[in-house]
C-alpha atoms as a PDB file:
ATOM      1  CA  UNK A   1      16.119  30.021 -15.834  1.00  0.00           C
ATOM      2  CA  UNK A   2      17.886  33.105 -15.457  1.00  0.00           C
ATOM      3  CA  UNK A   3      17.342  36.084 -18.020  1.00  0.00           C
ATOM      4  CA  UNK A   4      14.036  35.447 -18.087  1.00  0.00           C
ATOM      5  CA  UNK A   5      11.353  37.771 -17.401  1.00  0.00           C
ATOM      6  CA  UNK A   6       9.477  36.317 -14.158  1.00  0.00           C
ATOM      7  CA  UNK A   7      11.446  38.824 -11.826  1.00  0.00           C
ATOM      8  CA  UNK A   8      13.755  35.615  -9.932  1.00  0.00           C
ATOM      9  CA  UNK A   9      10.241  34.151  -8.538  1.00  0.00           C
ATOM     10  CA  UNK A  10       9.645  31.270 -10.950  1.00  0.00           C
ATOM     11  CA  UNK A  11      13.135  29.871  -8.558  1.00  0.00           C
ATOM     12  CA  UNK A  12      11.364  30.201  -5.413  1.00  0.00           C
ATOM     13  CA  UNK A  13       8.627  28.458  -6.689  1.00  0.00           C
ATOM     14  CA  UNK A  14      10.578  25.445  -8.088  1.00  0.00           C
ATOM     15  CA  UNK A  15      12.774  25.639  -4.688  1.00  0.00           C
ATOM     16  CA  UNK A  16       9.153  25.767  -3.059  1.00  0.00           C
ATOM     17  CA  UNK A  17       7.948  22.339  -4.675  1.00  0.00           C
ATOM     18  CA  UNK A  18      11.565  20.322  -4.014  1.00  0.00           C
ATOM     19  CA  UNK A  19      11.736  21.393  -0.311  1.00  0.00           C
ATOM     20  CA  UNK A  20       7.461  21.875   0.964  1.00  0.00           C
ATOM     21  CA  UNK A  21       6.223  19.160  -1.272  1.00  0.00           C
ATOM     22  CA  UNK A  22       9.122  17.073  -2.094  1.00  0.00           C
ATOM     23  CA  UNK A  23       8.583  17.207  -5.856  1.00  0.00           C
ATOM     24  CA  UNK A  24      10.586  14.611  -7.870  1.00  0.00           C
ATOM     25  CA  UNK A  25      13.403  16.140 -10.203  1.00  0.00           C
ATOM     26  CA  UNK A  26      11.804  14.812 -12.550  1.00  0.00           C
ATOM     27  CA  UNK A  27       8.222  16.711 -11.953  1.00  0.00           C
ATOM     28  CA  UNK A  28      10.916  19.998 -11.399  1.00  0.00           C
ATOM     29  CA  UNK A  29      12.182  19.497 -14.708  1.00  0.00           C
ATOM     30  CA  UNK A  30       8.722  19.794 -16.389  1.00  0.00           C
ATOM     31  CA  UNK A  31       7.714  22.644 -14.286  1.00  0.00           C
ATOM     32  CA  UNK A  32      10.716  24.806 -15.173  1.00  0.00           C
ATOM     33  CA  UNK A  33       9.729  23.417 -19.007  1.00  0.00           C
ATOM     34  CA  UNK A  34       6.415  24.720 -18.395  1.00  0.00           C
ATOM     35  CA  UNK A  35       7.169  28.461 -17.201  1.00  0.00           C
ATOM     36  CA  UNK A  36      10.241  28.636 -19.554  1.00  0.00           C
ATOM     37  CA  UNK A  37       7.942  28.179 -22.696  1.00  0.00           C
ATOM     38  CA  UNK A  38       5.284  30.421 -20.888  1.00  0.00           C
ATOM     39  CA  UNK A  39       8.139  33.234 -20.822  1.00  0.00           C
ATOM     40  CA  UNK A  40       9.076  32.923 -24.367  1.00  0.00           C
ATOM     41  CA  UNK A  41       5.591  32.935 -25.758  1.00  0.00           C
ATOM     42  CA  UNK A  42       5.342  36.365 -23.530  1.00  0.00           C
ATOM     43  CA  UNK A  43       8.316  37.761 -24.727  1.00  0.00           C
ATOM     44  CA  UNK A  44       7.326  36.941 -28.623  1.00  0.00           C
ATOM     45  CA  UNK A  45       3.906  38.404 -27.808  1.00  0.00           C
ATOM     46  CA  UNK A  46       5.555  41.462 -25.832  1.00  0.00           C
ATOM     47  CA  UNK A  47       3.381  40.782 -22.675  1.00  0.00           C
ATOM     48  CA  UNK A  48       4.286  40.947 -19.281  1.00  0.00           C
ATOM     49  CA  UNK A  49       4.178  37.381 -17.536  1.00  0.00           C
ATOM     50  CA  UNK A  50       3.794  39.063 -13.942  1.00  0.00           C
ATOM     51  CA  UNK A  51       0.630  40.828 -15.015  1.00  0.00           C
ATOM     52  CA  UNK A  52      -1.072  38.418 -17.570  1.00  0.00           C
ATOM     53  CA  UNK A  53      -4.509  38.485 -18.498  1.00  0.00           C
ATOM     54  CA  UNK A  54      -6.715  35.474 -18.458  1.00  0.00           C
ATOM     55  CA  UNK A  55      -7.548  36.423 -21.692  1.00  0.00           C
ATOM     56  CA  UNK A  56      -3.855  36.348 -22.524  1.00  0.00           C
ATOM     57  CA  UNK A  57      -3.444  33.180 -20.947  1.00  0.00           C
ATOM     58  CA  UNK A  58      -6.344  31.989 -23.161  1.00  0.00           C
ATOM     59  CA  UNK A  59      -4.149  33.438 -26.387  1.00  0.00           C
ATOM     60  CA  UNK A  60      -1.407  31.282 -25.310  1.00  0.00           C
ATOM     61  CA  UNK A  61      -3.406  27.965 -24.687  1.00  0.00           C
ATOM     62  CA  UNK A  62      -4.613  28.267 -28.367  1.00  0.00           C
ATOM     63  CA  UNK A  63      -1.631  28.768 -29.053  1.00  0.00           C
ATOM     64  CA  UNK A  64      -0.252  25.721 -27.549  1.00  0.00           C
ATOM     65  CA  UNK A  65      -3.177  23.178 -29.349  1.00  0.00           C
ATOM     66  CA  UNK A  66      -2.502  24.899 -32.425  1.00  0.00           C
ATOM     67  CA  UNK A  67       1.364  23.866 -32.182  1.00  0.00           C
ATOM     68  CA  UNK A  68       0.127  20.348 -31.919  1.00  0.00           C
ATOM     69  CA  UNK A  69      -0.024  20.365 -27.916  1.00  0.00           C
ATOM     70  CA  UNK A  70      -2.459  17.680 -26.871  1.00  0.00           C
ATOM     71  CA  UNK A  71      -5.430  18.164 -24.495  1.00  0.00           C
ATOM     72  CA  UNK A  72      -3.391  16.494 -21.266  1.00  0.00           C
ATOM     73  CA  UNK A  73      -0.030  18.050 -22.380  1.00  0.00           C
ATOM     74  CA  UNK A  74      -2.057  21.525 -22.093  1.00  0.00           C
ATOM     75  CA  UNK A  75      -3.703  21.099 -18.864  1.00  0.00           C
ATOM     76  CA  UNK A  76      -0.005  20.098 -17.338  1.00  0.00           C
ATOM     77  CA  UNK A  77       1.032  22.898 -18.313  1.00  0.00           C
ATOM     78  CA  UNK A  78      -2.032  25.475 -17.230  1.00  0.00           C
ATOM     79  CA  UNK A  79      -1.479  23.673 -13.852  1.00  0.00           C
ATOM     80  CA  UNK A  80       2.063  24.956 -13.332  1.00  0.00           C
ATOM     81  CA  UNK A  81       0.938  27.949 -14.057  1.00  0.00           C
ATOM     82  CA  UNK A  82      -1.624  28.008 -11.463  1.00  0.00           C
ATOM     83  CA  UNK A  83       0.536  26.509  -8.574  1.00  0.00           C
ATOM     84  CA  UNK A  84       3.180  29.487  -9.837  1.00  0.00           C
ATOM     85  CA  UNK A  85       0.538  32.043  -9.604  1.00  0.00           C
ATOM     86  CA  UNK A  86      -0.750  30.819  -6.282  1.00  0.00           C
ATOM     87  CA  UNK A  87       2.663  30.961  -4.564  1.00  0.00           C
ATOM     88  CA  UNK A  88       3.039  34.482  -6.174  1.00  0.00           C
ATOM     89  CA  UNK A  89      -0.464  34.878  -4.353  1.00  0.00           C
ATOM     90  CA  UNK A  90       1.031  33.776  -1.208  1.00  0.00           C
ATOM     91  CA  UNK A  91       4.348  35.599  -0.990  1.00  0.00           C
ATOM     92  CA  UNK A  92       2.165  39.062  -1.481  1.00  0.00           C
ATOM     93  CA  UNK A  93       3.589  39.488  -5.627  1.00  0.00           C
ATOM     94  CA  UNK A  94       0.070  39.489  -7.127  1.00  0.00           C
ATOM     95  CA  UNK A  95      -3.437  40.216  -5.262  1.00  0.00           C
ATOM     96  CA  UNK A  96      -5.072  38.080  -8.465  1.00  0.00           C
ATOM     97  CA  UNK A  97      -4.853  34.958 -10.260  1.00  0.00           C
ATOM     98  CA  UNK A  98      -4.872  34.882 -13.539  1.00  0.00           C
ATOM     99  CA  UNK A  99      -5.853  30.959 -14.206  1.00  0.00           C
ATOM    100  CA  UNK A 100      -8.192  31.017 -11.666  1.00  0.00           C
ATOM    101  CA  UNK A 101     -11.578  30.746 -13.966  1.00  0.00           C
ATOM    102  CA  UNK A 102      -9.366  28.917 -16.982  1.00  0.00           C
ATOM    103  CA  UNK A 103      -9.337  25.479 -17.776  1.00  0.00           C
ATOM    104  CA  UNK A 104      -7.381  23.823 -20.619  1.00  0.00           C
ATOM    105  CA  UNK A 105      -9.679  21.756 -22.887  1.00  0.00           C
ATOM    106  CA  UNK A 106      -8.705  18.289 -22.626  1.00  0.00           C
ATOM    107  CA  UNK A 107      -9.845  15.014 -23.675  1.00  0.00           C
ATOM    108  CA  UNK A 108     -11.494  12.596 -21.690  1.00  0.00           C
ATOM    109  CA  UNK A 109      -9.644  10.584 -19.656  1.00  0.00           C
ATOM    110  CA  UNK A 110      -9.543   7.151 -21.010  1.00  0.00           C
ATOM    111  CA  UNK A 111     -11.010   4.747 -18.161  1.00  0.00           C
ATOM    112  CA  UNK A 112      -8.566   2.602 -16.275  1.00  0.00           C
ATOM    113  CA  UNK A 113      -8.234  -0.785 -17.422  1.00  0.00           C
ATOM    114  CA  UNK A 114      -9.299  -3.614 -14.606  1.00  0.00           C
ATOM    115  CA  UNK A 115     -10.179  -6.860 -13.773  1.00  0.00           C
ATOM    116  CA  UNK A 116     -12.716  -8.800 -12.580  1.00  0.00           C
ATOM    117  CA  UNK A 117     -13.064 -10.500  -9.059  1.00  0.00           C
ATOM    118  CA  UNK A 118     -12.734 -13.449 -10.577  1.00  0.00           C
ATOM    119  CA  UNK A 119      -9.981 -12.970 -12.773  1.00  0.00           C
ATOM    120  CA  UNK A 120      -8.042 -11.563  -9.727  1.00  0.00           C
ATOM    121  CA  UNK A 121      -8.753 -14.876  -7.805  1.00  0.00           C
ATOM    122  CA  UNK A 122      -7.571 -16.836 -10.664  1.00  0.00           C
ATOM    123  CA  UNK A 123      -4.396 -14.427 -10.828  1.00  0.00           C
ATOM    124  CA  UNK A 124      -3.521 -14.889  -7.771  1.00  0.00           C
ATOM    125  CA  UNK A 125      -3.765 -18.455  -7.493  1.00  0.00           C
ATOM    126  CA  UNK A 126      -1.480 -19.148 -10.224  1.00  0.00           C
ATOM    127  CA  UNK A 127       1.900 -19.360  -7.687  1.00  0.00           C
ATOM    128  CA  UNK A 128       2.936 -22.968  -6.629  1.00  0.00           C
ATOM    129  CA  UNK A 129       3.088 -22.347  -2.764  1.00  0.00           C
ATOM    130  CA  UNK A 130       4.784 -24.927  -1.827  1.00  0.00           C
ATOM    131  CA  UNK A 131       8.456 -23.549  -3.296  1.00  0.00           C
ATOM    132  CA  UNK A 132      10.142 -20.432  -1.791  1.00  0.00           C
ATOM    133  CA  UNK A 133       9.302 -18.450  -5.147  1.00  0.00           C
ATOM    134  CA  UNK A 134       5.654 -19.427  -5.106  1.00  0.00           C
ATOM    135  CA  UNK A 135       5.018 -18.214  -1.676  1.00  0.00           C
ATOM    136  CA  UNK A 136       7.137 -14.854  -2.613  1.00  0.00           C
ATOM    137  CA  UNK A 137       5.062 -14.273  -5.072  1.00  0.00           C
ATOM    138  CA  UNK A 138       1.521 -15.485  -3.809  1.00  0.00           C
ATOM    139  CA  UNK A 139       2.362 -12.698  -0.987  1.00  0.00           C
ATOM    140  CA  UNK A 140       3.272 -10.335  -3.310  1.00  0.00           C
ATOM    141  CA  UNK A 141       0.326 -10.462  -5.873  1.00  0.00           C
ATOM    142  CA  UNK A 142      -1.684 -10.547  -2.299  1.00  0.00           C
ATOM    143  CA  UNK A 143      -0.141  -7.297  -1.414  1.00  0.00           C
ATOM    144  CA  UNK A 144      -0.200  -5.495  -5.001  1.00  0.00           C
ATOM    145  CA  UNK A 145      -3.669  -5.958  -5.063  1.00  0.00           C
ATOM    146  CA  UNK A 146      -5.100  -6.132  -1.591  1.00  0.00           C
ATOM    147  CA  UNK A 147      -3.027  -2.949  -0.693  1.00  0.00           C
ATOM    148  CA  UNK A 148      -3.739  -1.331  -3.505  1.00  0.00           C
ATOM    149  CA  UNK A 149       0.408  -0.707  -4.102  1.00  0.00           C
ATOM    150  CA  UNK A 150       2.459   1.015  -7.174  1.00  0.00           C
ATOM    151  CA  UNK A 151       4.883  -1.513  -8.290  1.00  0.00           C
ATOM    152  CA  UNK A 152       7.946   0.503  -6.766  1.00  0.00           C
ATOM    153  CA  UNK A 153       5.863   0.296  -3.584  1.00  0.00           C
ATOM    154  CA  UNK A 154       5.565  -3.238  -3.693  1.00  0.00           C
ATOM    155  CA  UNK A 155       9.320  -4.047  -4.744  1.00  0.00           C
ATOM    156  CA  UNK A 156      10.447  -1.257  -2.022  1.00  0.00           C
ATOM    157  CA  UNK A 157       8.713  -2.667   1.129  1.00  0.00           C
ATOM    158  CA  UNK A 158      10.717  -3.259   3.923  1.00  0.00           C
ATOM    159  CA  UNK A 159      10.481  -5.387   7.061  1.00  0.00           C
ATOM    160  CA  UNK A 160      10.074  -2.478   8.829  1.00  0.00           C
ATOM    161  CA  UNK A 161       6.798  -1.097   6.761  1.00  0.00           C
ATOM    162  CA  UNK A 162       5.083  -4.377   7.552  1.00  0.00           C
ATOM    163  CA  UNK A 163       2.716  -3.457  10.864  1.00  0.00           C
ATOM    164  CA  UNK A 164       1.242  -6.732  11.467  1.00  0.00           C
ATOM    165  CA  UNK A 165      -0.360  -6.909  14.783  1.00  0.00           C
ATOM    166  CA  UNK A 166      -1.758  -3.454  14.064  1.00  0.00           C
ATOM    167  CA  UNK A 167      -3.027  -5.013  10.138  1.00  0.00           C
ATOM    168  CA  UNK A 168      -1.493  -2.276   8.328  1.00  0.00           C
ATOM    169  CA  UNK A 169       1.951  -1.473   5.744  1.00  0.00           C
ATOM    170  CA  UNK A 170       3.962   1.580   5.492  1.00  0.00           C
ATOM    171  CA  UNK A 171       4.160   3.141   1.606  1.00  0.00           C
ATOM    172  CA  UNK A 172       6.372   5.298   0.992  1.00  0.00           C
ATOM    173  CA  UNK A 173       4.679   6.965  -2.739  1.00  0.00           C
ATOM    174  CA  UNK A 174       5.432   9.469  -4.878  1.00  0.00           C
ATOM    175  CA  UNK A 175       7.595  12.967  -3.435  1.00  0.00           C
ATOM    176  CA  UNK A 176       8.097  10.348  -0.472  1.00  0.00           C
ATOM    177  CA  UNK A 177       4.858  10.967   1.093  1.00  0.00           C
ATOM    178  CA  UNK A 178       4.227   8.328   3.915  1.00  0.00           C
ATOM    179  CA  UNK A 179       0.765   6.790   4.219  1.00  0.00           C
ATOM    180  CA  UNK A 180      -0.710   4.226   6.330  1.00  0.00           C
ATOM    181  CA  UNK A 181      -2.832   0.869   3.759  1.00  0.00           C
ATOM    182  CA  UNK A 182      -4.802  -1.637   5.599  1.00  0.00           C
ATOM    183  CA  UNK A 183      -3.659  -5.206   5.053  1.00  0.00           C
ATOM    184  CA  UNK A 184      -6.547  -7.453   4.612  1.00  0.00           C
ATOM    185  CA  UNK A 185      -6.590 -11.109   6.135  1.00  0.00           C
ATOM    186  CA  UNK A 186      -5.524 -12.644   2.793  1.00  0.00           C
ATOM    187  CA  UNK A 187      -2.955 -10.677   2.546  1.00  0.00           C
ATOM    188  CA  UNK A 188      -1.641 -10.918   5.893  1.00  0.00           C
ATOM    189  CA  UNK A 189      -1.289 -14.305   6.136  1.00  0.00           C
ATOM    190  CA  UNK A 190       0.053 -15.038   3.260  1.00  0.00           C
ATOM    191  CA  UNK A 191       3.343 -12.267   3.759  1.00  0.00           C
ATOM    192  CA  UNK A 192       3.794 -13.662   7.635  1.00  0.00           C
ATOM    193  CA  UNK A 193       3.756 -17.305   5.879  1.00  0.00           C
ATOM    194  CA  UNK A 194       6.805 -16.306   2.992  1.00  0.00           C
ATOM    195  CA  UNK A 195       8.316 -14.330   5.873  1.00  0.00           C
ATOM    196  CA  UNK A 196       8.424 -17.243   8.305  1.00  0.00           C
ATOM    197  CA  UNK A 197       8.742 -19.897   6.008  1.00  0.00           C
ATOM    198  CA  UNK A 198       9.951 -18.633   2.787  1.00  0.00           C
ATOM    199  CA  UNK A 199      12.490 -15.497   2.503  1.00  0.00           C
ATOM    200  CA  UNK A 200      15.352 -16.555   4.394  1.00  0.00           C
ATOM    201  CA  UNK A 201      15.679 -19.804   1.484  1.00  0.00           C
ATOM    202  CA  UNK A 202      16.708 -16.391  -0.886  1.00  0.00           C
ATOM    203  CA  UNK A 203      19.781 -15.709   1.748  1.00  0.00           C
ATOM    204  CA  UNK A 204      19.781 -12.486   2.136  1.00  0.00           C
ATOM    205  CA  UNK A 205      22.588 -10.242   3.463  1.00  0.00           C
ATOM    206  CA  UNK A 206      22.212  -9.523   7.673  1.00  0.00           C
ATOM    207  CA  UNK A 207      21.405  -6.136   6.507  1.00  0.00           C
ATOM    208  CA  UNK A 208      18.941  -6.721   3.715  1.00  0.00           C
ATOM    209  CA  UNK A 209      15.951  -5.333   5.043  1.00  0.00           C
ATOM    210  CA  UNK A 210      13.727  -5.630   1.531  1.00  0.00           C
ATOM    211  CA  UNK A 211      10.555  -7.715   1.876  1.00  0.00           C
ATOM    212  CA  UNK A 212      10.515  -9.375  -1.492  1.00  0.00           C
ATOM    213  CA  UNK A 213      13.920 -11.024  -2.436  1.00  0.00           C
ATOM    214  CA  UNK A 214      15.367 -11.972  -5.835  1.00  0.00           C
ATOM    215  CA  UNK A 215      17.182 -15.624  -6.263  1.00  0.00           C
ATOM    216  CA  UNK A 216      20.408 -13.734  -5.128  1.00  0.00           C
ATOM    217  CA  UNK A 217      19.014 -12.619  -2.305  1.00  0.00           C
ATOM    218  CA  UNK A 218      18.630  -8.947  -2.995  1.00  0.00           C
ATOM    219  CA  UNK A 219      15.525  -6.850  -3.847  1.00  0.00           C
ATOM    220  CA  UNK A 220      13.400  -7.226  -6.863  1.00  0.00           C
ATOM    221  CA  UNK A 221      12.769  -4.766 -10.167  1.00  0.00           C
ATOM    222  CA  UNK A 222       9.747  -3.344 -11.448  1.00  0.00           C
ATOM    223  CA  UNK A 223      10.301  -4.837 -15.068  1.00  0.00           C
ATOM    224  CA  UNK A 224      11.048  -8.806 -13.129  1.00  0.00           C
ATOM    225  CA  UNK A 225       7.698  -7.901 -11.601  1.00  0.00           C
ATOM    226  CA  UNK A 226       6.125  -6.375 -14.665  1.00  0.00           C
ATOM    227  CA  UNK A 227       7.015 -10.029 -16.641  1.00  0.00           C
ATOM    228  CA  UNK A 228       6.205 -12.356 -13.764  1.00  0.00           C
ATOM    229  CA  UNK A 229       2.696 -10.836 -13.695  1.00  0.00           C
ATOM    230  CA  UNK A 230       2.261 -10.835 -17.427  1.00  0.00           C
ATOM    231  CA  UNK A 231       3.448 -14.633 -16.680  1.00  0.00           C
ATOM    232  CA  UNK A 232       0.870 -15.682 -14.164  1.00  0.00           C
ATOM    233  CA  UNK A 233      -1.937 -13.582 -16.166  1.00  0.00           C
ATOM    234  CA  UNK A 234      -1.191 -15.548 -19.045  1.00  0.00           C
ATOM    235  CA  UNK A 235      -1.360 -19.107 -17.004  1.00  0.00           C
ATOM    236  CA  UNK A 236      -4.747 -17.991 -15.505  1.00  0.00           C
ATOM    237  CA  UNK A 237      -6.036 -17.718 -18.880  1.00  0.00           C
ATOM    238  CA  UNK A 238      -6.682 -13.358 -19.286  1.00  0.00           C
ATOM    239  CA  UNK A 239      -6.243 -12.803 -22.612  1.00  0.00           C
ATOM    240  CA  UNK A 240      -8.271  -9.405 -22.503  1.00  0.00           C
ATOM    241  CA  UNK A 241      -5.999  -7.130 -21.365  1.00  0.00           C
ATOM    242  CA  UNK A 242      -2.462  -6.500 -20.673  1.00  0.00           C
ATOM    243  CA  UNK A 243      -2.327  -6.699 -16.882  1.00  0.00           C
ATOM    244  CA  UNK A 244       0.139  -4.931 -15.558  1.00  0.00           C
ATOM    245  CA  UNK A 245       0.978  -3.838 -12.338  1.00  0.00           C
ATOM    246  CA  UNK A 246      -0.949  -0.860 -12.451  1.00  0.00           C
ATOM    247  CA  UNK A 247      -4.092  -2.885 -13.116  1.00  0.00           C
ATOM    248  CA  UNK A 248      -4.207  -4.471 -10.159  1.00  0.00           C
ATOM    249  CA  UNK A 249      -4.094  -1.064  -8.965  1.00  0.00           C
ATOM    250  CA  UNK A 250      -6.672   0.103 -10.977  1.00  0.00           C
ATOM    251  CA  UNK A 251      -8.729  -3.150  -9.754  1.00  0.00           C
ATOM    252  CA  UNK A 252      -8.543  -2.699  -5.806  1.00  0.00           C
ATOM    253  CA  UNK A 253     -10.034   0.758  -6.814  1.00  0.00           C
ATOM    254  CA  UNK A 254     -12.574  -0.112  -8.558  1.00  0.00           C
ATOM    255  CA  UNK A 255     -13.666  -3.132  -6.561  1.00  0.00           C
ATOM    256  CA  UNK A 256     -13.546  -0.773  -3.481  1.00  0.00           C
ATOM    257  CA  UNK A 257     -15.971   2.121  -4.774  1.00  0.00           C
ATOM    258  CA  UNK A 258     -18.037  -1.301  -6.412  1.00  0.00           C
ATOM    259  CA  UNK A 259     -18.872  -2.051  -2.892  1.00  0.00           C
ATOM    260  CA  UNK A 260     -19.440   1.565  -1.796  1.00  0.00           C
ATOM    261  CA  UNK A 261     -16.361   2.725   0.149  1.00  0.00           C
ATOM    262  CA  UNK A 262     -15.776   6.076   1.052  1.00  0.00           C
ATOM    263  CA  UNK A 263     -14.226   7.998  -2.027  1.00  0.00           C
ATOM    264  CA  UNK A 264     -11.924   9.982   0.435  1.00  0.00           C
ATOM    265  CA  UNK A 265     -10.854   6.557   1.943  1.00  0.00           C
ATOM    266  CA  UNK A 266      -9.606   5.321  -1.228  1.00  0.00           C
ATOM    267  CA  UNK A 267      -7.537   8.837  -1.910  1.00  0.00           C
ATOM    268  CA  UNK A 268      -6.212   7.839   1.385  1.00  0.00           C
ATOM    269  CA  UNK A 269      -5.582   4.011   0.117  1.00  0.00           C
ATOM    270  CA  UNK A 270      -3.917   5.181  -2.908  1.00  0.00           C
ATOM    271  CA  UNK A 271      -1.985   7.867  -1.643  1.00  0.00           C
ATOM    272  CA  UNK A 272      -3.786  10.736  -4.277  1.00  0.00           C
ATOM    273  CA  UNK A 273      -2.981  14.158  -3.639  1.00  0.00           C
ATOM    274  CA  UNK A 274      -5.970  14.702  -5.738  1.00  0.00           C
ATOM    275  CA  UNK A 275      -9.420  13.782  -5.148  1.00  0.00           C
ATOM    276  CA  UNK A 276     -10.571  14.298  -9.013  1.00  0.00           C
ATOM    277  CA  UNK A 277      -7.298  11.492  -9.365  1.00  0.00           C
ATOM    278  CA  UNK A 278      -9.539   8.916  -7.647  1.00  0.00           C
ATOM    279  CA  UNK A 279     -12.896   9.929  -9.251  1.00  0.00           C
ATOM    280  CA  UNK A 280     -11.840   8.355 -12.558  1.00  0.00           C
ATOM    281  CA  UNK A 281     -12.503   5.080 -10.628  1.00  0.00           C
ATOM    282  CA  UNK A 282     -16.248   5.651 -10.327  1.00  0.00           C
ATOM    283  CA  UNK A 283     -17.094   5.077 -13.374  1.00  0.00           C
ATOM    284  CA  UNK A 284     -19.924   2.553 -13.575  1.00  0.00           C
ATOM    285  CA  UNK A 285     -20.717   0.051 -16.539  1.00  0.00           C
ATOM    286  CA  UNK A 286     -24.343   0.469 -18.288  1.00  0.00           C
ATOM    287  CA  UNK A 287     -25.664  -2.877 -16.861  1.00  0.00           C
ATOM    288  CA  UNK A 288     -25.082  -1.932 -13.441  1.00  0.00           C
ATOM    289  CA  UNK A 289     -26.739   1.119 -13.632  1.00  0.00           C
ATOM    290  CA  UNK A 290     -29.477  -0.187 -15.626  1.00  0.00           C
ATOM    291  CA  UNK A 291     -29.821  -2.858 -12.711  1.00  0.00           C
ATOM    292  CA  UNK A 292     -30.010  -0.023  -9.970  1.00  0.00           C
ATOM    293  CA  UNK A 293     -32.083   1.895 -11.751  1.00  0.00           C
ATOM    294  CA  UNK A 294     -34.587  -0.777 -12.182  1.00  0.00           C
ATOM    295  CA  UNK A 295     -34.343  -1.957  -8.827  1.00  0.00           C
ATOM    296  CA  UNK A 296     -34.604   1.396  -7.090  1.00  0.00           C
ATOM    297  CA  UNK A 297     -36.882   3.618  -8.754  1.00  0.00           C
ATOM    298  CA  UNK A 298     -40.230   4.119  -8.127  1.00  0.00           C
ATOM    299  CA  UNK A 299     -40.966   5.332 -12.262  1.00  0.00           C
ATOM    300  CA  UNK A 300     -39.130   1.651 -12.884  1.00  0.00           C
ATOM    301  CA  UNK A 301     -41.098  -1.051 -14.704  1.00  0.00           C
END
């Protein structure tokens, strides 16, 4: 980004987010997107980015939706900004920040798709447990869902991550931030029963330390496991939505907050930097909160 006209601070800010919070490149590459585009609407509009106005910065986010830029695209953006002007806070550059009071209309977030209890029990029963594969995957879909798990997170567990006696697995998510999921009793017995009994039919290498082998004996993709779950979803007979390994995701979420769990826990569980991430999972069907309505208020009939 050099030649542009954020003084040499928008690098400390991108070095900032791959070194302090172990931002993908990936996440780095739409940041320096972000405040490049920011710097040439400035320039165009003869405005100083170090001293922008909110009202400025309201200019360029009508701007941005009238170029096209959707609701989410705009937010992304207005929240690079913010982190920028934050650090800029922090290093002493600026006393004020400009986004502070802003916030990028955006549409509402479509709710997660899930499943029901039932269709999970069905899903998960579909493996044949008495072949290598079926246990492997029986443990697996155990795991996905009971843990809560991003497919990578699932396909990248290793020996190692697997805390037994203590009932818990290691996760290694997204910017490599560790965290600590519970493993429930389910779940737990059926990974020691493909560990003891199962795994070493795959052969793996001495050094192979993956949990979940392929037929070769080495670890697993996210598109095999993307297909073997659309596999099993289709032999359990859910034909109402594509389940995918971010459902089951989506479902351990749900089915949490359904029974009241802490909404800070479940941040924890899923490993969200955010807690307005996990709030999209409280969402409550009309029936339900007809029922508790009924149930619980004294003005009910």
């Amino acid at each position: 980004m050099s030649g542009t006209r954020l003084g040499g601070w928008e690098l400390d800010y991108l070095e900032y987010l791959r070194v302090e919070l172990g931002r993908s490149e990936r996440t780095l590459r739409s940041y320096t997107a972000d405040l490049r585009q920011f710097d040439a609407w400035c320039t165009e509009e003869k405005i100083d980015p170090m001293s922008v106005t909110p009202a400025q910065l309201r200019r360029w986010l009508a701007a941005l939706e009238q170029k096209g830029c959707g609701g989410r695209t705009r937010a992304r953006k207005l929240s690079t900004l913010r982190g920028f002007f934050r650090r800029l806070m922090d290093s002493g550059r600026v006393d004020k920040d400009p986004t502070e009071l802003l916030k990028a209309r955006e549409r509402r977030r479509p709710l997660p798709k899930t499943l029901t209890r039932e269709e999970v029990d069905r899903l998960i029963a579909q493996p044949v447990t008495t072949e290598a594969t079926g246990l492997r995957d029986r443990a697996m879909l155990e795991v996905a869902y009971g843990c809560g798990l991003r497919v990578s997170e699932v396909i990248g567990l290793q020996l190692a991550d697997v805390e037994g006696e203590e009932g818990f697995v290691r996760c290694y998510g997204k910017g490599s931030k560790e965290r600590l999921v519970p493993l429930g009793d389910e779940a737990a017995h059926w990974l020691e029963r493909y560990v003891a009994e199962g795994r070493l039919k795959f052969n793996p290498a001495p050094r192979e330390q993956s949990v979940f082998l392929g037929r070769r004996g080495g670890p697993l993709t996210r598109q095999w496991f993307g297909k073997l779950l659309k596999q099993y979803a289709t032999d359990a007979g859910i034909a109402r939505a594509r389940v995918t390994p971010h459902v089951l995701r989506h479902s351990f979420a749900t089915h949490l907050l359904e029974g009241n769990a802490d909404l800070r826990a479940v941040q924890a569980m899923l490993g969200h930097t955010q807690i307005a991430t996990t709030e999209i999972y409280t969402h409550v069907d009309r029936a339900r909160l007809r029922a508790v309505y009924d149930a619980h208020h004294p003005r009910a009939r």
